[in-house]
Protein backbone atom coordinates (compact mmCIF):
# COMPACT_ATOMS: atom_id res chain seq x y z
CA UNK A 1 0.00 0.00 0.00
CA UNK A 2 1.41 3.53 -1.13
CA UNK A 3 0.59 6.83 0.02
CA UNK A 4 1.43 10.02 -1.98
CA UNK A 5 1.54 13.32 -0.51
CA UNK A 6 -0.21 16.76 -2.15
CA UNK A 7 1.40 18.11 -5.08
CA UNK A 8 3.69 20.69 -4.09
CA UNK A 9 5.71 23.26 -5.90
CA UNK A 10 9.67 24.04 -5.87
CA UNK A 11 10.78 27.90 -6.84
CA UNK A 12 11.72 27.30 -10.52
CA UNK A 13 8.41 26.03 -10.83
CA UNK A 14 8.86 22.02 -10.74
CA UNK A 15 5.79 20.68 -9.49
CA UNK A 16 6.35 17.09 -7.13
CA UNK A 17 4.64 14.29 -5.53
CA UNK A 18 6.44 11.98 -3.39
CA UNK A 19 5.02 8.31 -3.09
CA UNK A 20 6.17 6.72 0.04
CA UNK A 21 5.49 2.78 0.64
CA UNK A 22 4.98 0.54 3.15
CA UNK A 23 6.08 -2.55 2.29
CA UNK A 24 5.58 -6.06 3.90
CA UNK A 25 7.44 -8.93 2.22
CA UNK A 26 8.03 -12.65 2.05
CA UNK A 27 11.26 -12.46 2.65
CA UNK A 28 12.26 -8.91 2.38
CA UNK A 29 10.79 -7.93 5.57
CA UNK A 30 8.90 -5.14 6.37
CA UNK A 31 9.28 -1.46 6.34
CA UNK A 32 9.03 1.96 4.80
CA UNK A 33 10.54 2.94 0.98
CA UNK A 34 10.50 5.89 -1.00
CA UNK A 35 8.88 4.51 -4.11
CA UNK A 36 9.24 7.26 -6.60
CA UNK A 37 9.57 11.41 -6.89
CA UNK A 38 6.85 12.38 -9.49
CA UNK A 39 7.59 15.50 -11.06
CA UNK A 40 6.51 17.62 -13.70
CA UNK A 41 8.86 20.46 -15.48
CA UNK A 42 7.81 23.87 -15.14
CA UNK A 43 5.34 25.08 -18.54
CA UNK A 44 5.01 21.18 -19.00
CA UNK A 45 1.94 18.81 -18.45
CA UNK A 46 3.64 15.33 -18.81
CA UNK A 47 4.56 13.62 -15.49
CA UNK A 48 8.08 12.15 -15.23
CA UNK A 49 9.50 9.48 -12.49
CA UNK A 50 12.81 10.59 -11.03
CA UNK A 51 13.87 7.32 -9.49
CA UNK A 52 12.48 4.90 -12.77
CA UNK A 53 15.19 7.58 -14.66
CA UNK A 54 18.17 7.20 -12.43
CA UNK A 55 17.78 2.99 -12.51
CA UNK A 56 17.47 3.47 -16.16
CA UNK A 57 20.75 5.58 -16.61
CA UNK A 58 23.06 4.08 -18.85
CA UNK A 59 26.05 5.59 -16.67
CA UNK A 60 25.50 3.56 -13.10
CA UNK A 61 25.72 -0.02 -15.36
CA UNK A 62 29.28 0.47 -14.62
CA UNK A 63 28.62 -0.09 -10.74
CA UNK A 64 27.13 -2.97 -8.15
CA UNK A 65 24.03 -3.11 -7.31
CA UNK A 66 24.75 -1.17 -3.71
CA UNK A 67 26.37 1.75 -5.75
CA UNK A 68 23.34 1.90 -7.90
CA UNK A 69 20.88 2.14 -4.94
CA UNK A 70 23.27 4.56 -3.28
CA UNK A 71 23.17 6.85 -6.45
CA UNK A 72 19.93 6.80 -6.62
CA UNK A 73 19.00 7.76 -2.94
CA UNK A 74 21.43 10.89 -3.31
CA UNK A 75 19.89 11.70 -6.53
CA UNK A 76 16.49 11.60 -4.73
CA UNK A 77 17.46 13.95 -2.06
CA UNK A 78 19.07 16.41 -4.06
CA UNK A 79 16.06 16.73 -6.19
CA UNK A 80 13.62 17.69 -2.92
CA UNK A 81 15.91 17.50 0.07
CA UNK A 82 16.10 15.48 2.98
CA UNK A 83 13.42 17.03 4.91
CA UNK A 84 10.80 17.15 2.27
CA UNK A 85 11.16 13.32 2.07
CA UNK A 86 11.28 12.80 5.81
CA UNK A 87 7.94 14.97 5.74
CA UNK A 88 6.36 12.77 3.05
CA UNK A 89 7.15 9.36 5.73
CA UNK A 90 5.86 11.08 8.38
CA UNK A 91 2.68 12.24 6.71
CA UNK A 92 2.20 8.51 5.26
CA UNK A 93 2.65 7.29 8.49
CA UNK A 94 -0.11 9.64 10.05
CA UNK A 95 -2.51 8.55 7.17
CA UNK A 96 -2.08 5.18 7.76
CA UNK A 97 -1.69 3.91 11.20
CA UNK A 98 -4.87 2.09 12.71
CA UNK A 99 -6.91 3.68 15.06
CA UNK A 100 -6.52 3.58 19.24
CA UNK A 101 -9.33 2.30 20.62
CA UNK A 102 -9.98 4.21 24.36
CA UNK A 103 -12.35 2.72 27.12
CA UNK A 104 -14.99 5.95 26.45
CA UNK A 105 -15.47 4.20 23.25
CA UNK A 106 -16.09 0.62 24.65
CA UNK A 107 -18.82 2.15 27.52
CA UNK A 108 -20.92 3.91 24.86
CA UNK A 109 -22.27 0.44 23.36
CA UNK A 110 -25.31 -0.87 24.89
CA UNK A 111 -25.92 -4.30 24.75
């Protein structure tokens, strides 16, 4: 299950959405992963992926896998910043963790 945040705008006019995922695996384990920076040049209407661009450079075939992912992350961050993506986990995390149940709401039911 992904969550992406609300569009937002940097000052040369690149509008961003940043799709955050929790992931639970067979055998990966479980946890959070920045799944993709959507962006869209300024005076442009097509949408491009940022991360499905870096994995698809022609440049990082030259290194391991670990170097690739490594790349990739810094790429991320200088495109939005680390805060802006620390934001985006947060804000999934608020939309999607499950509700507290308190004892108010367990008196109010009459049986």
């Amino acid at each position: 299950m992904y969550y992406t945040t609300k569009q937002k705008k940097k000052e040369d006019g690149t509008k961003y959405k940043i799709q955050v995922d929790y992931m639970t695996g067979y055998g990966s384990g479980n946890g959070w992963i920045l799944r993709d920076i959507i962006y869209t040049p300024p005076r442009k209407r097509t949408s491009q992926y940022l991360k499905r661009e870096l994995e698809n450079d022609t440049r990082g075939r030259n290194y391991t896998w670990e170097q690739r992912e490594k790349i990739i992350k810094k790429g991320l961050v200088e495109f939005v910043g680390i805060d802006e993506i620390n934001n985006a986990f947060m804000e999934a995390y608020e939309h999607m963790k499950p509700p507290v149940f308190a004892e108010k709401d367990l008196t109010e039911v009459e049986r």
